[in-house]
Protein backbone atom coordinates (compact mmCIF):
# COMPACT_ATOMS: atom_id res chain seq x y z
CA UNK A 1 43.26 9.39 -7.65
CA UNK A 2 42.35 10.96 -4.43
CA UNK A 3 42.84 13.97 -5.31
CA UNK A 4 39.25 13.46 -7.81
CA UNK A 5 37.45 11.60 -4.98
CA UNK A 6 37.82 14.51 -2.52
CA UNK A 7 36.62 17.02 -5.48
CA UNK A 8 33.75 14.23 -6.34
CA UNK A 9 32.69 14.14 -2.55
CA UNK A 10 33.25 17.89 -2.26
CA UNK A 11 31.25 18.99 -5.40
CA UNK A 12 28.48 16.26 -4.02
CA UNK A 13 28.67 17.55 -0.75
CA UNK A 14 28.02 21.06 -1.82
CA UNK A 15 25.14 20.19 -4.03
CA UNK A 16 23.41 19.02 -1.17
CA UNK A 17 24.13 22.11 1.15
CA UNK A 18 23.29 24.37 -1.69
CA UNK A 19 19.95 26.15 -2.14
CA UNK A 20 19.61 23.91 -5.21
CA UNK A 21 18.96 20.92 -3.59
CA UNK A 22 14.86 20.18 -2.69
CA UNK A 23 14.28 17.47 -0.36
CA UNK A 24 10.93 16.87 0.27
CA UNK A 25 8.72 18.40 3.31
CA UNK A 26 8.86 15.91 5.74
CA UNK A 27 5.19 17.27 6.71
CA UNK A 28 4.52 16.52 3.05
CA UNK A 29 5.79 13.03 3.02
CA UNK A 30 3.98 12.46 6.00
CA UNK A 31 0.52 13.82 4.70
CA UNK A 32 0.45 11.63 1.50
CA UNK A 33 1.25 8.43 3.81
CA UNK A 34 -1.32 9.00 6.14
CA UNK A 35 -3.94 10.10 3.62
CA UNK A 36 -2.81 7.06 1.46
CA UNK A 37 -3.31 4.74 4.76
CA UNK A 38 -7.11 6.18 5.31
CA UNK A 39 -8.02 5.59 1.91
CA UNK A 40 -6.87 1.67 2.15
CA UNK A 41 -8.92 1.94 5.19
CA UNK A 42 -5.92 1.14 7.41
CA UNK A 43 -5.21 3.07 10.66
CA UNK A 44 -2.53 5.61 10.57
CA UNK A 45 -0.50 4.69 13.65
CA UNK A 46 3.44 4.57 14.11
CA UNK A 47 3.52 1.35 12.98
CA UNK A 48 1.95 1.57 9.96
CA UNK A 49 3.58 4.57 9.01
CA UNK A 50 7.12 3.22 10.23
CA UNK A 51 6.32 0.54 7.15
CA UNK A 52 4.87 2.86 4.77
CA UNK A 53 7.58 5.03 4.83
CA UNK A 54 10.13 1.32 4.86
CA UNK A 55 8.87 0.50 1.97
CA UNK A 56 8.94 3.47 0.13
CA UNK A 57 12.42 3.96 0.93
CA UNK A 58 12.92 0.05 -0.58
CA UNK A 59 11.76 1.27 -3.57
CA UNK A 60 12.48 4.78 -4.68
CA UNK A 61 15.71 5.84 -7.15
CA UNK A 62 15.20 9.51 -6.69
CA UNK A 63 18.10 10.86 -4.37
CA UNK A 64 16.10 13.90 -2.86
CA UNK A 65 12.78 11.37 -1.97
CA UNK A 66 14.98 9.27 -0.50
CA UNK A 67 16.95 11.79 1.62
CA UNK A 68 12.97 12.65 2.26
CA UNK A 69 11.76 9.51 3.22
CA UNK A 70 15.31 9.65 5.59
CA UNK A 71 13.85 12.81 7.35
CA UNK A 72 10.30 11.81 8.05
CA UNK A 73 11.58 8.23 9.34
CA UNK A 74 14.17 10.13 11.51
CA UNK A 75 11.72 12.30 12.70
CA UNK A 76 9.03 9.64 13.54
CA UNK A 77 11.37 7.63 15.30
CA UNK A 78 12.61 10.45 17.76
CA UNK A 79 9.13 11.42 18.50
CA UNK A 80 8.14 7.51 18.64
CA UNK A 81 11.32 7.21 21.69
CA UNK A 82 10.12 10.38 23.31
CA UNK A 83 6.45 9.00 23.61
CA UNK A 84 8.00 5.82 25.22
CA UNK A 85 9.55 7.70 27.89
C-alpha cells in the first residue's frame, strides 16, 4: 500500500515539475483582478485585491488556477510585508 502512494505522489509530483503543467501568470491573474475591480468601480488596493484573489481561491476546482491564485497571493503578501517595513 505504500509502495502505490509514493508512485501516486511521485507521478503527481512530476506532473507538476514537468513542462506540461501551466499555471497561470501571476501578472495575468493580477491584471484581470484589478481590471475587474475598476470596472465595479472599486479601488484596486492590497486589500481589495487580498479578497479578490480569497475569494477566487474559495471558489475555483481547477488545480492549475488554484496553484495560480496561490502565486499571486504569495506574491502580494511578500511585497505587502516589504512595504510595511
Amino acid at each position: 500500500m505504500a509502495t502505490s502512494t509514493n508512485t501516486a505522489a511521485r507521478a503527481i509530483a512530476d506532473y507538476f515539475n514537468s513542462p506540461a503543467f501551466h499555471a497561470p501568470q501571476t501578472t495575468d491573474l493580477l491584471a484581470a483582478i484589478m481590471q475587474e475591480l475598476m470596472q465595479h468601480g472599486q479601488p484596486a488596493t492590497n486589500k481589495a485585491i487580498i479578497a479578490s484573489v480569497l475569494s477566487r481561491l474559495e471558489g475555483e476546482m481547477d488545480q492549475s488556477m488554484l496553484q495560480g491564485y496561490r502565486n499571486l497571493l504569495a506574491e502580494i503578501m511578500g511585497k505587502t510585508s516589504e512595504e510595511q517595513d
